[in-house]
Protein backbone atom coordinates (compact mmCIF):
# COMPACT_ATOMS: atom_id res chain seq x y z
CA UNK A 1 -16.76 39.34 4.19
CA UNK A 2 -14.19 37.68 6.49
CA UNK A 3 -15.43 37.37 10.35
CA UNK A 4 -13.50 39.31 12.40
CA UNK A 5 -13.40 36.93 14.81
CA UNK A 6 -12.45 34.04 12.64
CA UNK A 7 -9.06 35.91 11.02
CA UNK A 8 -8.31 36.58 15.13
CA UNK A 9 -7.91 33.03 15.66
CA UNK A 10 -6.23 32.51 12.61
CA UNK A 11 -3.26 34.57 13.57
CA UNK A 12 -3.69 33.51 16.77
CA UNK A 13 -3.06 29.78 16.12
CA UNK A 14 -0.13 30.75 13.70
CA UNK A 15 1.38 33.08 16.42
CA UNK A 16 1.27 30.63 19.23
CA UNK A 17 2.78 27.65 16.76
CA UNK A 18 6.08 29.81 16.66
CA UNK A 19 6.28 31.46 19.74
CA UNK A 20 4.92 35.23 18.88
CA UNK A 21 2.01 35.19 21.36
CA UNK A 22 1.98 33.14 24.32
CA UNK A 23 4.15 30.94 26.58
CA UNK A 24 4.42 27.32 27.43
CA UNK A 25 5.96 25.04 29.73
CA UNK A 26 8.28 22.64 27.97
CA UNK A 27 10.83 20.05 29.38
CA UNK A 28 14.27 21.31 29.97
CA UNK A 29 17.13 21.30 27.08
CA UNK A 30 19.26 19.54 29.32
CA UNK A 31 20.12 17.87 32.88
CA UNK A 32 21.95 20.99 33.93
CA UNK A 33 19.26 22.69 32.89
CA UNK A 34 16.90 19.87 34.70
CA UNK A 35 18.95 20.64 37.75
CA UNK A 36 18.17 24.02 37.74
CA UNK A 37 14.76 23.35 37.84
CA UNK A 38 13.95 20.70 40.08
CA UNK A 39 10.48 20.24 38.77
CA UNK A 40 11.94 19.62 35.27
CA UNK A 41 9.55 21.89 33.60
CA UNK A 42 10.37 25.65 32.26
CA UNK A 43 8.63 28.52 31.72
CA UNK A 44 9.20 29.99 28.37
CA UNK A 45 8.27 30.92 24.76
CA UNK A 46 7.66 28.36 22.40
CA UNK A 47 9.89 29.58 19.69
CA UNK A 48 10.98 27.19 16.69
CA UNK A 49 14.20 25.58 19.19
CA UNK A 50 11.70 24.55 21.45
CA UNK A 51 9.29 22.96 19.28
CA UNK A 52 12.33 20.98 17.96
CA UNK A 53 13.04 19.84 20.93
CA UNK A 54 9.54 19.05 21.62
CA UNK A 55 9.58 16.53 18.36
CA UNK A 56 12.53 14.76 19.55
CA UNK A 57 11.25 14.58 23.20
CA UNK A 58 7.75 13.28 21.77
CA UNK A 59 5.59 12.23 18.64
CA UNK A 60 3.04 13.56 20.31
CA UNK A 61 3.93 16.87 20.91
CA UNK A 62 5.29 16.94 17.26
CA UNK A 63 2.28 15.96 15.43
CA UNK A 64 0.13 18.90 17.43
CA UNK A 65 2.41 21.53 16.08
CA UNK A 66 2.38 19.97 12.65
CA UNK A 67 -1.38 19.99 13.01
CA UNK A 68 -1.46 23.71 14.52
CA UNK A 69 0.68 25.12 11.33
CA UNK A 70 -1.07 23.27 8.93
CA UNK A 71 -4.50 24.30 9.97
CA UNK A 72 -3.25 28.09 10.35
CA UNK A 73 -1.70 27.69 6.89
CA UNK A 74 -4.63 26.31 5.17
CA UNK A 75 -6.98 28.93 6.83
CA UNK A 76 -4.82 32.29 5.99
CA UNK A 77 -5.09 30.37 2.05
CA UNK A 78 -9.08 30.79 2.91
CA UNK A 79 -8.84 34.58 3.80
CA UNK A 80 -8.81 36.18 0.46
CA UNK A 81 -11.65 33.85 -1.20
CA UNK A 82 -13.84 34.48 1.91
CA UNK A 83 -13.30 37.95 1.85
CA UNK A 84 -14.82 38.92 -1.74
CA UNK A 85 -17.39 35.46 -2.13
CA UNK A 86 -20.38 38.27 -1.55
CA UNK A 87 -18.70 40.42 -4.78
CA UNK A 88 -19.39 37.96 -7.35
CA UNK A 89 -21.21 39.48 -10.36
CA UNK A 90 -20.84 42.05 -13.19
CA UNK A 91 -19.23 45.24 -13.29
CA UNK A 92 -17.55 48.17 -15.29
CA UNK A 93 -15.78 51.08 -15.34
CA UNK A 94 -13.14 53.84 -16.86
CA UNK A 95 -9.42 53.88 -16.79
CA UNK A 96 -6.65 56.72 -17.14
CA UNK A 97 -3.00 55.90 -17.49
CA UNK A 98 0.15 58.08 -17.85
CA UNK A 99 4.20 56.45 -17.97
CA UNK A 100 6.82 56.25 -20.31
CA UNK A 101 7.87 53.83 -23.54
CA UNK A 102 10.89 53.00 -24.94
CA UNK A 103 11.36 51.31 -28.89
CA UNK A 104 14.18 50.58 -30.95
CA UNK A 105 14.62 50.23 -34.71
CA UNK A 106 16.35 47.91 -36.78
CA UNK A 107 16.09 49.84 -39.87
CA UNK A 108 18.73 50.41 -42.38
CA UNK A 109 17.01 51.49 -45.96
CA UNK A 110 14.17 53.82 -44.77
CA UNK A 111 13.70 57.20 -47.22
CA UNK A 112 13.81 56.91 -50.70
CA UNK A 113 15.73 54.77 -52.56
CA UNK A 114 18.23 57.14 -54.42
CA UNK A 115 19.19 58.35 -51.21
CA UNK A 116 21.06 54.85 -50.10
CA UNK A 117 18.96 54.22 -47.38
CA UNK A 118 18.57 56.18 -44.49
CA UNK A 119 19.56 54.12 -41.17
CA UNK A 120 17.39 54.82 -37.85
CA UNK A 121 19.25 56.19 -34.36
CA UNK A 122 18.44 57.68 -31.20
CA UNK A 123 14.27 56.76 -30.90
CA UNK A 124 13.23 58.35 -27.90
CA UNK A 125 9.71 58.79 -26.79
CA UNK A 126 8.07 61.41 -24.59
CA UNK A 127 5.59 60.84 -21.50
CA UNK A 128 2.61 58.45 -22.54
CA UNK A 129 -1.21 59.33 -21.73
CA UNK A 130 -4.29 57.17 -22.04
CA UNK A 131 -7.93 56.71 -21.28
CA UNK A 132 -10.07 53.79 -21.26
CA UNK A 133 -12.73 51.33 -19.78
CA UNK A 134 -13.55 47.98 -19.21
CA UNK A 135 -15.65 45.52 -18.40
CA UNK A 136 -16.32 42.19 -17.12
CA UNK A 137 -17.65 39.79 -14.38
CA UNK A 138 -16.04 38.89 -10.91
CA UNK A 139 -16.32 34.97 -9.59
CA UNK A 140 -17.77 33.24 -6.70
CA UNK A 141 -13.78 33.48 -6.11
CA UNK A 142 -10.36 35.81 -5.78
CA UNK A 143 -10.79 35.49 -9.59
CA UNK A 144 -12.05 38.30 -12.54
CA UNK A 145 -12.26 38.17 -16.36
CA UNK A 146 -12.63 41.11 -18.24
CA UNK A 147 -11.98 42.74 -21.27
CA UNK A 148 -10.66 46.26 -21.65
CA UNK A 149 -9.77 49.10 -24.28
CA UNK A 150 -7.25 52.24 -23.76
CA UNK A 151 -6.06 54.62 -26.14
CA UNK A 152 -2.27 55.41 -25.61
CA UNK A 153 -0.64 58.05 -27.49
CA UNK A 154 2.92 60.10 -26.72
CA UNK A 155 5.54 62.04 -28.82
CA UNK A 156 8.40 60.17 -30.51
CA UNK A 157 11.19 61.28 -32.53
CA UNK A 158 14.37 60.11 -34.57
CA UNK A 159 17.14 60.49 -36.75
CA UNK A 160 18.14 59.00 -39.54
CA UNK A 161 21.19 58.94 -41.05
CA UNK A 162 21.73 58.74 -44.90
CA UNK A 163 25.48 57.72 -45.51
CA UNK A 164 25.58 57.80 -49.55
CA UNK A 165 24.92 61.67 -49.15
CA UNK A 166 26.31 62.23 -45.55
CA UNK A 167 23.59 64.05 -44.42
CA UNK A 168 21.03 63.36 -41.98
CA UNK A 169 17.42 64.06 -41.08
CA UNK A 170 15.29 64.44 -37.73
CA UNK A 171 11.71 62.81 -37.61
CA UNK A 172 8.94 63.87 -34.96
CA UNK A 173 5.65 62.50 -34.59
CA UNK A 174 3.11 60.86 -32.31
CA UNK A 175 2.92 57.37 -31.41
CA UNK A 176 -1.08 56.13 -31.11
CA UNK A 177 -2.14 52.96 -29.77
CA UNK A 178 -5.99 51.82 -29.72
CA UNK A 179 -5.11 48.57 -27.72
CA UNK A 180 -8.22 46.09 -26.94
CA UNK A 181 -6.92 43.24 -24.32
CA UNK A 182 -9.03 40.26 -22.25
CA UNK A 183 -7.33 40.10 -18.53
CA UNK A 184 -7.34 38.16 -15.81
CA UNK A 185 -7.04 39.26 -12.27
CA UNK A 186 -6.53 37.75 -8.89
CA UNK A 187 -7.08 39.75 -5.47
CA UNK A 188 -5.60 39.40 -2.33
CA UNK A 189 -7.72 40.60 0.87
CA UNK A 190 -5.93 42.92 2.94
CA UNK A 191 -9.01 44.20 4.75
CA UNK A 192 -12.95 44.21 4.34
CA UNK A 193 -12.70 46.76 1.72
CA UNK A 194 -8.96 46.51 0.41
CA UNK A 195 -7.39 44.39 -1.49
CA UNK A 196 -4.02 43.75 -3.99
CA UNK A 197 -4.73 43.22 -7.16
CA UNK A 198 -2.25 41.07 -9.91
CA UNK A 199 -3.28 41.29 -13.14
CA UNK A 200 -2.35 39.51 -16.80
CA UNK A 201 -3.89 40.56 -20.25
CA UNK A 202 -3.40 39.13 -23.94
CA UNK A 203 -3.96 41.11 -26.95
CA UNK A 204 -4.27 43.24 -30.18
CA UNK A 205 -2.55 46.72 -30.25
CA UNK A 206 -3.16 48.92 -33.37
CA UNK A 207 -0.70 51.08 -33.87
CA UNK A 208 -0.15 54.25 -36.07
CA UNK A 209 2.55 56.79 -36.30
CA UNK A 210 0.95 60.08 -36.98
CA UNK A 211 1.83 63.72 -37.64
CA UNK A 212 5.41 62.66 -38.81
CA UNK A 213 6.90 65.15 -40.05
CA UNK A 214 10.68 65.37 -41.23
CA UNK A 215 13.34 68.35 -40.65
CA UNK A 216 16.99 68.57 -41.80
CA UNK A 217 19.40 67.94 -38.55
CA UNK A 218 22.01 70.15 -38.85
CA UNK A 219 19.67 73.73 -39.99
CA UNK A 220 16.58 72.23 -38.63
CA UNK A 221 14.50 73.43 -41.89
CA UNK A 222 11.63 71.46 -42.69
CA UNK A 223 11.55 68.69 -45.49
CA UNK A 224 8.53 67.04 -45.43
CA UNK A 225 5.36 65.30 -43.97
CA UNK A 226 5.35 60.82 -43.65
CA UNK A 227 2.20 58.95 -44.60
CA UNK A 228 0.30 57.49 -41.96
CA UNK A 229 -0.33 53.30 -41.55
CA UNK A 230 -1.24 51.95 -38.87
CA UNK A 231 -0.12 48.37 -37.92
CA UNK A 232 -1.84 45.49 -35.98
CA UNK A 233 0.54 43.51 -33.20
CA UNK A 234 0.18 41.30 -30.34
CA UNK A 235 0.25 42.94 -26.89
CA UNK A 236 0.29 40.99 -23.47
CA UNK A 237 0.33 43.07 -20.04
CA UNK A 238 1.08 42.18 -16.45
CA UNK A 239 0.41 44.58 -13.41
CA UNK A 240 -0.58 45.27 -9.48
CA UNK A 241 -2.22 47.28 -7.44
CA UNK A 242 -4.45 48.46 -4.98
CA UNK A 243 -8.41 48.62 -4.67
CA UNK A 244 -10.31 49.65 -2.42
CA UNK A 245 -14.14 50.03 -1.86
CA UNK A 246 -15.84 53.30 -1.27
CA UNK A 247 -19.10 52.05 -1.11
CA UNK A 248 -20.69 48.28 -1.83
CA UNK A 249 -20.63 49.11 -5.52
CA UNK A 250 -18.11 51.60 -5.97
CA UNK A 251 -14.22 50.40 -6.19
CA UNK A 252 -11.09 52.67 -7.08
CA UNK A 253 -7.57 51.36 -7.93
CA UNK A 254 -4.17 52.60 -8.19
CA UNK A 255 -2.17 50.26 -10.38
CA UNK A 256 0.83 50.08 -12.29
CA UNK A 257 1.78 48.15 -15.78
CA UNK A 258 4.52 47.07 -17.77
CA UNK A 259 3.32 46.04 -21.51
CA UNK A 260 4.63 44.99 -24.85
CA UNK A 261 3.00 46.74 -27.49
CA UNK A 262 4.78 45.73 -30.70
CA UNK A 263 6.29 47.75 -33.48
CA UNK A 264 5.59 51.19 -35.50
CA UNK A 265 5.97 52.69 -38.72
CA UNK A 266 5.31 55.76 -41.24
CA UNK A 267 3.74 55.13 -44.37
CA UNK A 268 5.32 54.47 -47.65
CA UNK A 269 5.20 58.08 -49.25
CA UNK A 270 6.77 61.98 -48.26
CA UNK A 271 4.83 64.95 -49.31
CA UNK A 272 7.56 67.89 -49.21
CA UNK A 273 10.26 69.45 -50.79
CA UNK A 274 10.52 66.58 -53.41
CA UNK A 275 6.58 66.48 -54.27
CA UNK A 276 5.18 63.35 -53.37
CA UNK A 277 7.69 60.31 -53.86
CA UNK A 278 7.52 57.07 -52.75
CA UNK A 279 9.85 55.98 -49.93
CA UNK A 280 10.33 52.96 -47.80
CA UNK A 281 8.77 53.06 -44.28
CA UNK A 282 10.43 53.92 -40.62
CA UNK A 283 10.29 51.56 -38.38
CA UNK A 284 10.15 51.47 -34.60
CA UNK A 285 10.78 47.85 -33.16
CA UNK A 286 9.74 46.41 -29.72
CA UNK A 287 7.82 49.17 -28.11
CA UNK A 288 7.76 49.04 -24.08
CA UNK A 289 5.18 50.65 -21.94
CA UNK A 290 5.54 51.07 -18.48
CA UNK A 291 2.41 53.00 -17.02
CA UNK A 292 0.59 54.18 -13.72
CA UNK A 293 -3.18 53.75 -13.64
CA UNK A 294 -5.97 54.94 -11.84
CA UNK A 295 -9.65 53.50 -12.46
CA UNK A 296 -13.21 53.66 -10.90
CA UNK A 297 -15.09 50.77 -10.85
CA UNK A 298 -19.24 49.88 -10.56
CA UNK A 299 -20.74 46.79 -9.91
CA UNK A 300 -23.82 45.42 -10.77
């Protein structure tokens, strides 16, 4: 863990380089001021003028407060590796997440083909939940790999709109995600036992539209049930947060997310008032995630 002592005389030496903590006596800014003190020296802060004036005055002077800020700098860059060296190791632990996602769809023949192709509007999902773990190992360094798994699922509906017959349906269903990611994560000390987290994650996302089940829009009667597929797509993540340590093995985090998670679509037959035809799939483009997290973590 940082010394106490040590990050005291870091912000010390940063402080007194621009003037925050202490006073100095400096020469005077000029001869009137020289007149009004005989002894030609002043007593005053040493804020950023008067170092300035302290570099023209002297090399001396100006290569001691070069030296002071550099050696503050490069010791506050120390702080966060010192502060979690003693955490390297394993560890794992579960994740819950809840937010919102947004999608679009770029679909224009979707139904069955005598019906002219129906053309995808208004996709709008509901609140997102998800649960999950991970697992990985934490560095002799501000630096952890580790993989993790959630499973994301919300509501989502649409509308299509079929403009050889002018009619139009409504589609609800649920949007699942089993979504398996390796991350990377940086902390930043902000105490013995809190730090910020920033976090970046590459994956696969396997996604299936469920439960979709199709209604006419204007009486609201029900037409049929979609086929589920599921499809794979790339995913990448990047988030922040909080952690902090309840005991020496024991960390909780508050985080929050913003993820790409790929497309969606129905499979490529309707069970309903038509029997079972074949049709060409939905399609929700581009899905968004933006989600709050909490997790509890256990080293080993």
């Amino acid at each position: 863990m940082v010394n106490a002592h040590l990050s005291g005389t870091i912000f010390q030496t940063a402080f007194q380089v621009f003037g925050l903590y202490s006073h100095k006596r400096v020469l005077p800014a000029s001869r009137e001021a020289a007149a009004a003190y005989p002894l030609g020296l002043v007593d005053r802060p040493l804020t950023i003028t008067s170092v300035l004036i302290q570099r023209d005055r002297t090399a001396e002077g100006m290569g001691m407060s070069y030296k002071l800020l550099a050696s503050a700098a490069a010791a506050l860059l120390l702080v966060p590796a010192s502060a979690f060296a003693d955490e390297a190791g394993f560890f794992a632990g579960l994740d819950a997440t809840g937010g919102i996602a947004f999608g679009s769809s770029s679909t224009t023949d979707g139904g069955a083909p005598f019906a002219g192709g129906g053309v995808v509007e208004n996709v709008k999902f509901k609140t997102t939940a998800g649960i999950g773990g991970h697992a990985g190992y934490r560095f002799d360094s501000p630096f952890s790999a580790f993989v993790s798994y959630q499973y994301l699922e919300g509501r989502v509906n649409w509308d299509a709109r079929y403009p050889l017959f002018g009619v139009a349906s409504n589609f609800q269903g649920t949007a699942v995600s089993h979504v398996l990611m390796g991350n990377l994560a940086y902390d930043f000390s902000l105490s013995d036992t809190t730090s910020f987290r920033t976090i970046a994650g590459l994956g696969l996302s396997f996604n299936t539209l469920s439960s979709v089940a199709e209604a006419d829009e204007g009486t609201g009667l029900f037409l049929a049930n979609l086929a589920e597929k599921t499809r794979i797509n790339p995913t990448a993540q990047v988030g922040a947060g909080i952690r902090h340590k309840l005991t020496d093995s024991i960390t909780w985090g508050l985080s929050t997310s913003v993820s790409y998670s790929g497309g969606f679509e129905t499979g490529t037959t309707r069970s309903g008032n038509l029997g079972v035809t074949p049709i060409n799939p939905y399609k929700i483009d581009d899905v968004w995630r933006a989600t709050l997290g909490t997790s509890i973590s256990f080293r080993f």
